[in-house]
N, C-alpha and C. Protein backbone atom coordinates (compact mmCIF):
# COMPACT_ATOMS: atom_id res chain seq x y z
N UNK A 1 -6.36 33.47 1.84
CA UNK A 1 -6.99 34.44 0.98
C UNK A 1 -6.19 34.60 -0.30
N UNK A 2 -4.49 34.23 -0.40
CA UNK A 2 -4.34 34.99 -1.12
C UNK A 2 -4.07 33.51 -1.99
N UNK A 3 -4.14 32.54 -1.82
CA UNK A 3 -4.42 31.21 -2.30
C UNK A 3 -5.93 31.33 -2.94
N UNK A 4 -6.85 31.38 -2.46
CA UNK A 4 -8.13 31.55 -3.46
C UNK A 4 -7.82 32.75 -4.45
N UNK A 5 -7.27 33.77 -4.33
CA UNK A 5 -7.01 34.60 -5.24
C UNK A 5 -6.29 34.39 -6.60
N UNK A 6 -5.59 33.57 -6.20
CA UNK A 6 -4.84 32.89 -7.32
C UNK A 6 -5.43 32.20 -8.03
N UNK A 7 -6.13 31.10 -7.52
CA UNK A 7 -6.98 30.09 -7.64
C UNK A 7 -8.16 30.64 -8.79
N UNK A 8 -8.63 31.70 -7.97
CA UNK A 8 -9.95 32.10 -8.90
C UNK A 8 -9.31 32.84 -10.09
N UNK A 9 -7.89 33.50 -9.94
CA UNK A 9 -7.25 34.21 -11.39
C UNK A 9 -7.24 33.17 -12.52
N UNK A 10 -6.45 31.73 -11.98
CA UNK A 10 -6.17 30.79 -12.91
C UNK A 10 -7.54 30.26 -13.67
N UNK A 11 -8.56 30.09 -13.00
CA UNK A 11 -9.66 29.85 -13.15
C UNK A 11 -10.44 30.83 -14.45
N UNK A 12 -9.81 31.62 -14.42
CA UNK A 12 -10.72 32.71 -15.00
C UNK A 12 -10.14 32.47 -16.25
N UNK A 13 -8.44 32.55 -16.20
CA UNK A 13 -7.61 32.69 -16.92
C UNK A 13 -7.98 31.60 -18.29
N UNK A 14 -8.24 29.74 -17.16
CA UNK A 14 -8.26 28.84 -18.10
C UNK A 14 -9.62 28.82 -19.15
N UNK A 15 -10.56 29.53 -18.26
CA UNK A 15 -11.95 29.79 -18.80
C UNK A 15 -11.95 30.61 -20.52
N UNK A 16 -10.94 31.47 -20.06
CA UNK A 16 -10.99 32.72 -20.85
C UNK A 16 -9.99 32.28 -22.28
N UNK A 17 -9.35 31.25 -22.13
CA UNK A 17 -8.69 31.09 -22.79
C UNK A 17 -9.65 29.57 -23.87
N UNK A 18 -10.09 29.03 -23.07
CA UNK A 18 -11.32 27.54 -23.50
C UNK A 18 -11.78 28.26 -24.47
N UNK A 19 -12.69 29.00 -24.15
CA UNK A 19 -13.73 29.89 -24.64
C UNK A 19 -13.36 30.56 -26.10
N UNK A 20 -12.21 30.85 -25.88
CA UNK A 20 -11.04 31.68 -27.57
C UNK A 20 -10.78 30.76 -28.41
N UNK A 21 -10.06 29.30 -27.61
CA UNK A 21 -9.82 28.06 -28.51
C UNK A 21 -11.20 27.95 -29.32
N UNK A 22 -12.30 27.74 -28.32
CA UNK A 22 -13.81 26.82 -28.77
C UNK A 22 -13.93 27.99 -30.47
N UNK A 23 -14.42 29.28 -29.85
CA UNK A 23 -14.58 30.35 -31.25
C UNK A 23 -14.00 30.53 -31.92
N UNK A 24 -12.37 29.78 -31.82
CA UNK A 24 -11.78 30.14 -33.00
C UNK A 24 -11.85 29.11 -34.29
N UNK A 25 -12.17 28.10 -33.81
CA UNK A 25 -12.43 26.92 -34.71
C UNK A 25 -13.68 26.33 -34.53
N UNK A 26 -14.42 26.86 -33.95
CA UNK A 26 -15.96 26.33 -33.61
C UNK A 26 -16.17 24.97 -33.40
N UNK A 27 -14.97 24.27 -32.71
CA UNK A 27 -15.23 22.90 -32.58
C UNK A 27 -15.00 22.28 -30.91
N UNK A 28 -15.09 21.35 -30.53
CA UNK A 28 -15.21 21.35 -29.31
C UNK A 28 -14.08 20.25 -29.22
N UNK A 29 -13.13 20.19 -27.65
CA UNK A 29 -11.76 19.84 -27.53
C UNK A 29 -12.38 18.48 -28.22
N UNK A 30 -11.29 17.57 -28.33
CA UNK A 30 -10.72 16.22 -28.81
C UNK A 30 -11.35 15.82 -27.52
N UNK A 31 -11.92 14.94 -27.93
CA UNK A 31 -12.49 13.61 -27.11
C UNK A 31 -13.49 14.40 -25.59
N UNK A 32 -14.33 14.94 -26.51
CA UNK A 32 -15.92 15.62 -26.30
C UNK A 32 -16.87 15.61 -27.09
N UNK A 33 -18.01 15.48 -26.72
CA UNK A 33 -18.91 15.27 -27.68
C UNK A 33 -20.11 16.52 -27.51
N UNK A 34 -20.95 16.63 -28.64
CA UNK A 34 -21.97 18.08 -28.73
C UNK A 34 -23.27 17.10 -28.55
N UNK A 35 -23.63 16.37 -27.91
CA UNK A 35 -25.11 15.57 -27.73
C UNK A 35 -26.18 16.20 -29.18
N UNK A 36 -25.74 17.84 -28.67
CA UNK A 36 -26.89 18.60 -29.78
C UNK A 36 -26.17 19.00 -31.44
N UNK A 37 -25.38 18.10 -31.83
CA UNK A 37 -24.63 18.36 -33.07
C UNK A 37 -25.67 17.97 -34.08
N UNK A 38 -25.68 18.59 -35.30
CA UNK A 38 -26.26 18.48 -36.33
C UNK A 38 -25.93 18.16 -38.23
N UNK A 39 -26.04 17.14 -38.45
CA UNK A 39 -25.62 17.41 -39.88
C UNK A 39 -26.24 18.15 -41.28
N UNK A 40 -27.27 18.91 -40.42
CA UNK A 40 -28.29 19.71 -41.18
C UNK A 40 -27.36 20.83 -42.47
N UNK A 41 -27.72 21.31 -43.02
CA UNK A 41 -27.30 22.07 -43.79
C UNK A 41 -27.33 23.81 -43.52
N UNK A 42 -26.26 24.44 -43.19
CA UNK A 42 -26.76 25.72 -42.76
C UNK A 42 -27.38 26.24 -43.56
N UNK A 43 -28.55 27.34 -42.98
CA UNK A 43 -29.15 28.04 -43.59
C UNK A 43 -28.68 29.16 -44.66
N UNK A 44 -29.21 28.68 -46.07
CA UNK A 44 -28.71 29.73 -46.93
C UNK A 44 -29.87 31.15 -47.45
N UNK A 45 -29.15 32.11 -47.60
CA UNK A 45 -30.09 33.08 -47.96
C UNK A 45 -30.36 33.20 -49.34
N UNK A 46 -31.96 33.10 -49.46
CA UNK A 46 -31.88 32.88 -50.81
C UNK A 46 -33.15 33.96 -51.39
N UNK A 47 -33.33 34.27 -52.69
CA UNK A 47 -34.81 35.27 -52.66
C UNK A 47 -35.18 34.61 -54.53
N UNK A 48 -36.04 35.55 -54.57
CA UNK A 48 -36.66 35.41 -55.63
C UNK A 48 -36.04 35.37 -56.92
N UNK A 49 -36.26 34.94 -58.11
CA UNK A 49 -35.85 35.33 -59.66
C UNK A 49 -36.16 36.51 -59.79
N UNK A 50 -36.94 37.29 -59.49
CA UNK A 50 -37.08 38.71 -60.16
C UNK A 50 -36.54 39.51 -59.09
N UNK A 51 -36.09 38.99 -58.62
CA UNK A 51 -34.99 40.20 -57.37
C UNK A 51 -33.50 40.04 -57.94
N UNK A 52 -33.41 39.30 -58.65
CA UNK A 52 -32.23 38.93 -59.03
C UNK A 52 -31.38 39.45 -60.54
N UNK A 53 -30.17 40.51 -60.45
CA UNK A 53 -29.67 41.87 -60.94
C UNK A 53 -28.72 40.69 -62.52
N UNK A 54 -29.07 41.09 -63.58
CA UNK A 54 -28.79 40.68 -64.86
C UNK A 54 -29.46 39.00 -64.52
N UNK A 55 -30.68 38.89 -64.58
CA UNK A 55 -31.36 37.42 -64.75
C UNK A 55 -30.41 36.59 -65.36
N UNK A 56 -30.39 36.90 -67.09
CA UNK A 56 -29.99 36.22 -67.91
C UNK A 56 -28.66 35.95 -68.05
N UNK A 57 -27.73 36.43 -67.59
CA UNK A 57 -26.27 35.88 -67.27
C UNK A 57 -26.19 35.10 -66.16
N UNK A 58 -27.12 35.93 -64.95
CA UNK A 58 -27.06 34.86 -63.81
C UNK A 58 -27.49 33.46 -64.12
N UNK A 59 -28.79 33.37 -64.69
CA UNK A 59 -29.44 32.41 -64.65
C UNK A 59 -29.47 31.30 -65.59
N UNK A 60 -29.16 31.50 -66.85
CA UNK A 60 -28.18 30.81 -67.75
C UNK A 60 -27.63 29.95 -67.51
N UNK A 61 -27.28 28.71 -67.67
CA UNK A 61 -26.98 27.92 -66.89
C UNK A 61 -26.17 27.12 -65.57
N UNK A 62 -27.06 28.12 -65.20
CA UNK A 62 -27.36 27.96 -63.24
C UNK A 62 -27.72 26.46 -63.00
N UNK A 63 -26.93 25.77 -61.81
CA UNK A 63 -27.42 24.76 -61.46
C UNK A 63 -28.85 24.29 -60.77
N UNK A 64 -29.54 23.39 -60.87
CA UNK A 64 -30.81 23.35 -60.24
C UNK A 64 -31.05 22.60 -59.13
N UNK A 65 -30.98 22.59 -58.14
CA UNK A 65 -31.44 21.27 -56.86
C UNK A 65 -32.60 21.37 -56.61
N UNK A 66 -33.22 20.54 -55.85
CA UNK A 66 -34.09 20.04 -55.00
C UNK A 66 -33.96 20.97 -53.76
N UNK A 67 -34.75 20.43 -52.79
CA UNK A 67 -34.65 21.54 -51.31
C UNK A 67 -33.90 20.15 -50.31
N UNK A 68 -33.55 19.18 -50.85
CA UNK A 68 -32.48 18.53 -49.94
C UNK A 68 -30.80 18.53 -50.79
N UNK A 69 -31.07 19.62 -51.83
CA UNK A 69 -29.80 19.58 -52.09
C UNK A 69 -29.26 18.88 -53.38
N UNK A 70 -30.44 17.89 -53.88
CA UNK A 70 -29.68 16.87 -54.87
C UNK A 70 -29.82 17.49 -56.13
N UNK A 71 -28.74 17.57 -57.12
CA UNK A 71 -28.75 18.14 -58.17
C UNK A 71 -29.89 17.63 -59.04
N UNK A 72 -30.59 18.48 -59.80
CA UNK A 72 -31.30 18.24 -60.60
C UNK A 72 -31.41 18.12 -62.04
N UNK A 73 -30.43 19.53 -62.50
CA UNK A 73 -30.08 19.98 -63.94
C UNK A 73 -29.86 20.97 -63.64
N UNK A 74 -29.68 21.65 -65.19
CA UNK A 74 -29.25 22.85 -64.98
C UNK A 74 -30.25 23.49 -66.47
N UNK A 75 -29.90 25.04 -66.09
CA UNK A 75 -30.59 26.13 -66.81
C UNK A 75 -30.42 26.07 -68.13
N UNK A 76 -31.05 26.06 -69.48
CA UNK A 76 -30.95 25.98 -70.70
C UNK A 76 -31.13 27.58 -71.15
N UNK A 77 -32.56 28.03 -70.63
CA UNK A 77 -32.79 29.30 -71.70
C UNK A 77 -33.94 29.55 -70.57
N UNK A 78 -33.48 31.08 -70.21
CA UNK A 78 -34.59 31.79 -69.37
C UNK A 78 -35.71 32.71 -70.54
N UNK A 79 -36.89 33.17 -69.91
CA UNK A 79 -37.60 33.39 -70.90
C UNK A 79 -38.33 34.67 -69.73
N UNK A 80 -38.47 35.77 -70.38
CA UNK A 80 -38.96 37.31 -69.54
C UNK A 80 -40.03 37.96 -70.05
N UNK A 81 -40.51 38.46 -69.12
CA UNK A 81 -41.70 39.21 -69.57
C UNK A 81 -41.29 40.69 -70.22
N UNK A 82 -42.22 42.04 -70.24
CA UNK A 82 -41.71 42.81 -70.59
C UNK A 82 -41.25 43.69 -69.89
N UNK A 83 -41.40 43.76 -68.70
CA UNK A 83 -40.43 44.23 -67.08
C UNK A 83 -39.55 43.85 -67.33
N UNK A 84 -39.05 42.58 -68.16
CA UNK A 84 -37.47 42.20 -67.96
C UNK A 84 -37.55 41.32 -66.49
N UNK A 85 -38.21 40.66 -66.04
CA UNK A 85 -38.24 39.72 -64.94
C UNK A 85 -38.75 37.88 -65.87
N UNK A 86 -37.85 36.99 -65.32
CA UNK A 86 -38.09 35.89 -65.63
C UNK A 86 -39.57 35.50 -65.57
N UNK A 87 -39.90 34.59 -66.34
CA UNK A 87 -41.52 34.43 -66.35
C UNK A 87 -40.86 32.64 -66.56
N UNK A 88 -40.28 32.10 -67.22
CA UNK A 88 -40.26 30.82 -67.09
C UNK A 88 -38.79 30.06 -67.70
N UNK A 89 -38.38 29.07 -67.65
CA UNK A 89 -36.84 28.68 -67.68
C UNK A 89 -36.87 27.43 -68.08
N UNK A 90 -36.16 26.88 -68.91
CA UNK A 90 -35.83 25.82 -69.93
C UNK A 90 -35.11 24.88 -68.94
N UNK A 91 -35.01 24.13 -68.41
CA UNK A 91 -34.34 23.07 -67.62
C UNK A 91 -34.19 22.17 -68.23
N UNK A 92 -32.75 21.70 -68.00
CA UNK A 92 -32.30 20.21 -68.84
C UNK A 92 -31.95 19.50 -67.60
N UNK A 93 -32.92 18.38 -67.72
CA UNK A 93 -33.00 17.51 -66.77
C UNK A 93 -32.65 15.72 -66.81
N UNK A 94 -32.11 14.99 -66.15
CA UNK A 94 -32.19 13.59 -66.64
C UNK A 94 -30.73 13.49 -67.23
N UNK A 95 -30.25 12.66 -67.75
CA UNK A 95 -29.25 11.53 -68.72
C UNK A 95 -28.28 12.11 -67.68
N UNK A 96 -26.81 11.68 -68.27
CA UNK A 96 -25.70 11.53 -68.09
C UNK A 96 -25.02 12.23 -69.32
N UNK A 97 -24.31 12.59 -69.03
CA UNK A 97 -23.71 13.35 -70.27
C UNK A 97 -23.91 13.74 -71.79
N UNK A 98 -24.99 14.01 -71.23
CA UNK A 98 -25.66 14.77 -72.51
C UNK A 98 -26.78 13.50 -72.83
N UNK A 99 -26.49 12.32 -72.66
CA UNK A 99 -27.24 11.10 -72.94
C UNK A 99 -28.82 11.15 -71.97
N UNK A 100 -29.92 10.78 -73.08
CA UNK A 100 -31.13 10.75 -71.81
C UNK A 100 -31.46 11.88 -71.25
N UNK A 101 -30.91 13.01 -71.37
CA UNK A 101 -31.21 14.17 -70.73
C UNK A 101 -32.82 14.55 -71.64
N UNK A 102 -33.78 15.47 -70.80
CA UNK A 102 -34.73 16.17 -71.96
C UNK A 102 -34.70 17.35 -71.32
N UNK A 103 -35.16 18.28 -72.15
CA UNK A 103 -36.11 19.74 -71.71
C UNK A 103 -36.88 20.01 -71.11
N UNK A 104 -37.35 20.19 -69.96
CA UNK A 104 -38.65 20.81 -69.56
C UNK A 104 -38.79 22.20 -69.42
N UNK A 105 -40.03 22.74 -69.42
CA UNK A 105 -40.48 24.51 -69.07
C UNK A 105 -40.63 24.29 -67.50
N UNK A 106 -40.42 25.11 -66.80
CA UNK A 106 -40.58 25.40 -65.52
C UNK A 106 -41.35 27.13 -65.39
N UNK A 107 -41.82 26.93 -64.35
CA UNK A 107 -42.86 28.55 -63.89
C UNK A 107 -41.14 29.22 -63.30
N UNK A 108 -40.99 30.18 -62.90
CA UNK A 108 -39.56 31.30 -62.46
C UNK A 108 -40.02 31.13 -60.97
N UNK A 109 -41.25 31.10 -60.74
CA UNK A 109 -41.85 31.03 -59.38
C UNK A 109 -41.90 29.95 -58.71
N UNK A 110 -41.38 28.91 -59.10
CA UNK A 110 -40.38 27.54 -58.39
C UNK A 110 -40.01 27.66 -58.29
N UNK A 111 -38.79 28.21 -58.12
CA UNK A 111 -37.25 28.48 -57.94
C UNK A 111 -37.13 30.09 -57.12
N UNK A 112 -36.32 29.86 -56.31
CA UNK A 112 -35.71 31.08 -55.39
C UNK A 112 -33.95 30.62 -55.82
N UNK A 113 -33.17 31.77 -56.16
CA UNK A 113 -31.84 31.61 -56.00
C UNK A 113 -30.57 31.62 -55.12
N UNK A 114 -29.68 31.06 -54.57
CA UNK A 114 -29.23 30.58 -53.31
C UNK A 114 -27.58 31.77 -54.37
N UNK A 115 -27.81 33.39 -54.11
CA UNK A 115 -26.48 33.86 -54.64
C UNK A 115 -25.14 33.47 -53.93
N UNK A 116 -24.88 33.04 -53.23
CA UNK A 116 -23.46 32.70 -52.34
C UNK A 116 -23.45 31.48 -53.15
N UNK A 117 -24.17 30.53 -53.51
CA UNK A 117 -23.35 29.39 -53.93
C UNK A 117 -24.06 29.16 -56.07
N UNK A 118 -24.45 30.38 -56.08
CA UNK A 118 -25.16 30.52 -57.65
C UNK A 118 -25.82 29.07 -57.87
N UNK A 119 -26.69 28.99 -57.25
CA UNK A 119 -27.83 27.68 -57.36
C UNK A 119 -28.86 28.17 -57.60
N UNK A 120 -29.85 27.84 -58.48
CA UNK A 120 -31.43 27.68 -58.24
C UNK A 120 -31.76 26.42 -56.84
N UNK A 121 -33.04 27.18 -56.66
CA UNK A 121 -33.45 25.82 -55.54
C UNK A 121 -34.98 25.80 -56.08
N UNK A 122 -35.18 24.03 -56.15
CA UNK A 122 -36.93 23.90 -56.05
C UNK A 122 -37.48 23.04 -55.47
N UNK A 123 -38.85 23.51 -55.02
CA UNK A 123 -39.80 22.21 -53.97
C UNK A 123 -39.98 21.16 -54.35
N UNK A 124 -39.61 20.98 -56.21
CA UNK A 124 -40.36 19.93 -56.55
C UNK A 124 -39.05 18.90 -56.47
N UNK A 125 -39.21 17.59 -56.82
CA UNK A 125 -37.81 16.63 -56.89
C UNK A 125 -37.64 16.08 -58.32
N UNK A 126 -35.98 15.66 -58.22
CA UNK A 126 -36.14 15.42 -59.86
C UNK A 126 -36.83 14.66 -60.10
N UNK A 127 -37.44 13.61 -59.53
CA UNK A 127 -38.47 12.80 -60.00
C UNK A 127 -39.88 13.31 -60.77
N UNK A 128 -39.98 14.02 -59.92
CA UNK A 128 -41.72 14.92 -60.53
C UNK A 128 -40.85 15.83 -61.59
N UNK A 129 -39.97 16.23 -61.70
CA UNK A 129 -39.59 17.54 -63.18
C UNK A 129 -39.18 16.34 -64.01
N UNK A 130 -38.68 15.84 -63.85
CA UNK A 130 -38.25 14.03 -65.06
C UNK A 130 -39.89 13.92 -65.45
N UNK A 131 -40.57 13.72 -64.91
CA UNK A 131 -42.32 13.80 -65.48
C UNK A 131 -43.06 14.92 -66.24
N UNK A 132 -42.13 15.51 -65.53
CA UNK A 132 -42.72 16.62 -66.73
C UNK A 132 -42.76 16.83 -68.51
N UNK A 133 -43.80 17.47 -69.32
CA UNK A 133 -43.52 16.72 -70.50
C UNK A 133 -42.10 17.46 -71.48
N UNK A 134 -42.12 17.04 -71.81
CA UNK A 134 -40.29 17.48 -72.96
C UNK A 134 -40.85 18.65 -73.41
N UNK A 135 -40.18 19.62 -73.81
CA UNK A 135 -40.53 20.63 -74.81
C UNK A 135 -39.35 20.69 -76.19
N UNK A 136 -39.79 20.89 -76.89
CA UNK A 136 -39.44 20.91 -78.09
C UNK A 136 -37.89 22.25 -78.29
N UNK A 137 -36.79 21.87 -78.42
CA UNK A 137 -35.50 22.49 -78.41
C UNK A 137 -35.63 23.30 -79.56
C-alpha cells in the first residue's frame, strides 16, 4: 500500500510538473511530434476604418496586405467624409523603390485594420489593385 502511494505521488508529481514545462513554452518535449500542428497564422483582431481613433495619423501610411499576408503597398492620402470617418484611401501600389510604383483610389470599406501589428488588410490581391486604374497625384 504504501508502495502504490508513492507511486501514484510521483506520478502526479511528474504529471504536474510535464504539464508547467508544456505551458510555459507552449511547445512539446524534443523528439515529439503535434500530428495536429499548424502553420496557419494566428488569428488577428481586426475592425473597421471608421472605428478607428485619429484615422489620419493612423492610417497615413499604413501598410497594406492581402488576406494571406503578402504586402501590397502602402497608404498615400486618406480622404473623409464630413463625420470625419474615411470614405476612401490613396494606395501606392507596384515598383520597387519608388520605381513602377502607381496610385490607386480604394473604397475605406476594403480594408479592416489589424491595430496590434498597424496593418490595413484586403480581400482583394495585389494583382487585381495593380489593375486598377492610376489616379492622378
Amino acid at each position: 500500500m504504501k508502495m502504490q502511494s508513492k507511486l501514484t505521488r510521483n506520478l502526479a508529481l511528474a504529471s504536474l510538473v510535464g504539464s508547467l514545462a508544456f505551458a510555459s513554452n507552449g511547445a512539446l518535449a524534443a523528439g515529439t511530434s503535434d500530428t495536429h500542428a499548424t502553420t496557419a497564422k494566428p488569428a488577428t483582431h481586426t475592425m473597421a476604418l471608421s472605428a478607428v481613433s485619429d484615422p489620419k495619423d493612423t492610417l497615413t501610411k499604413a501598410k497594406v496586405e492581402d488576406a494571406a499576408g503578402n504586402s501590397v503597398g502602402s497608404v498615400d492620402d486618406v480622404t473623409f467624409n464630413k463625420a470625419g470617418k474615411p470614405t476612401s484611401l490613396k494606395v501606392d501600389v507596384g515598383g520597387f523603390l519608388g520605381v513602377g510604383d502607381k496610385d490607386v483610389a480604394m473604397k475605406a470599406s476594403a480594408f479592416k485594420f489589424d491595430p496590434d501589428r498597424k496593418v490595413l488588410i484586403t480581400t482583394m490581391t495585389k494583382d487585381q489593385i495593380k489593375k486598377l486604374p492610376k489616379i492622378k497625384s
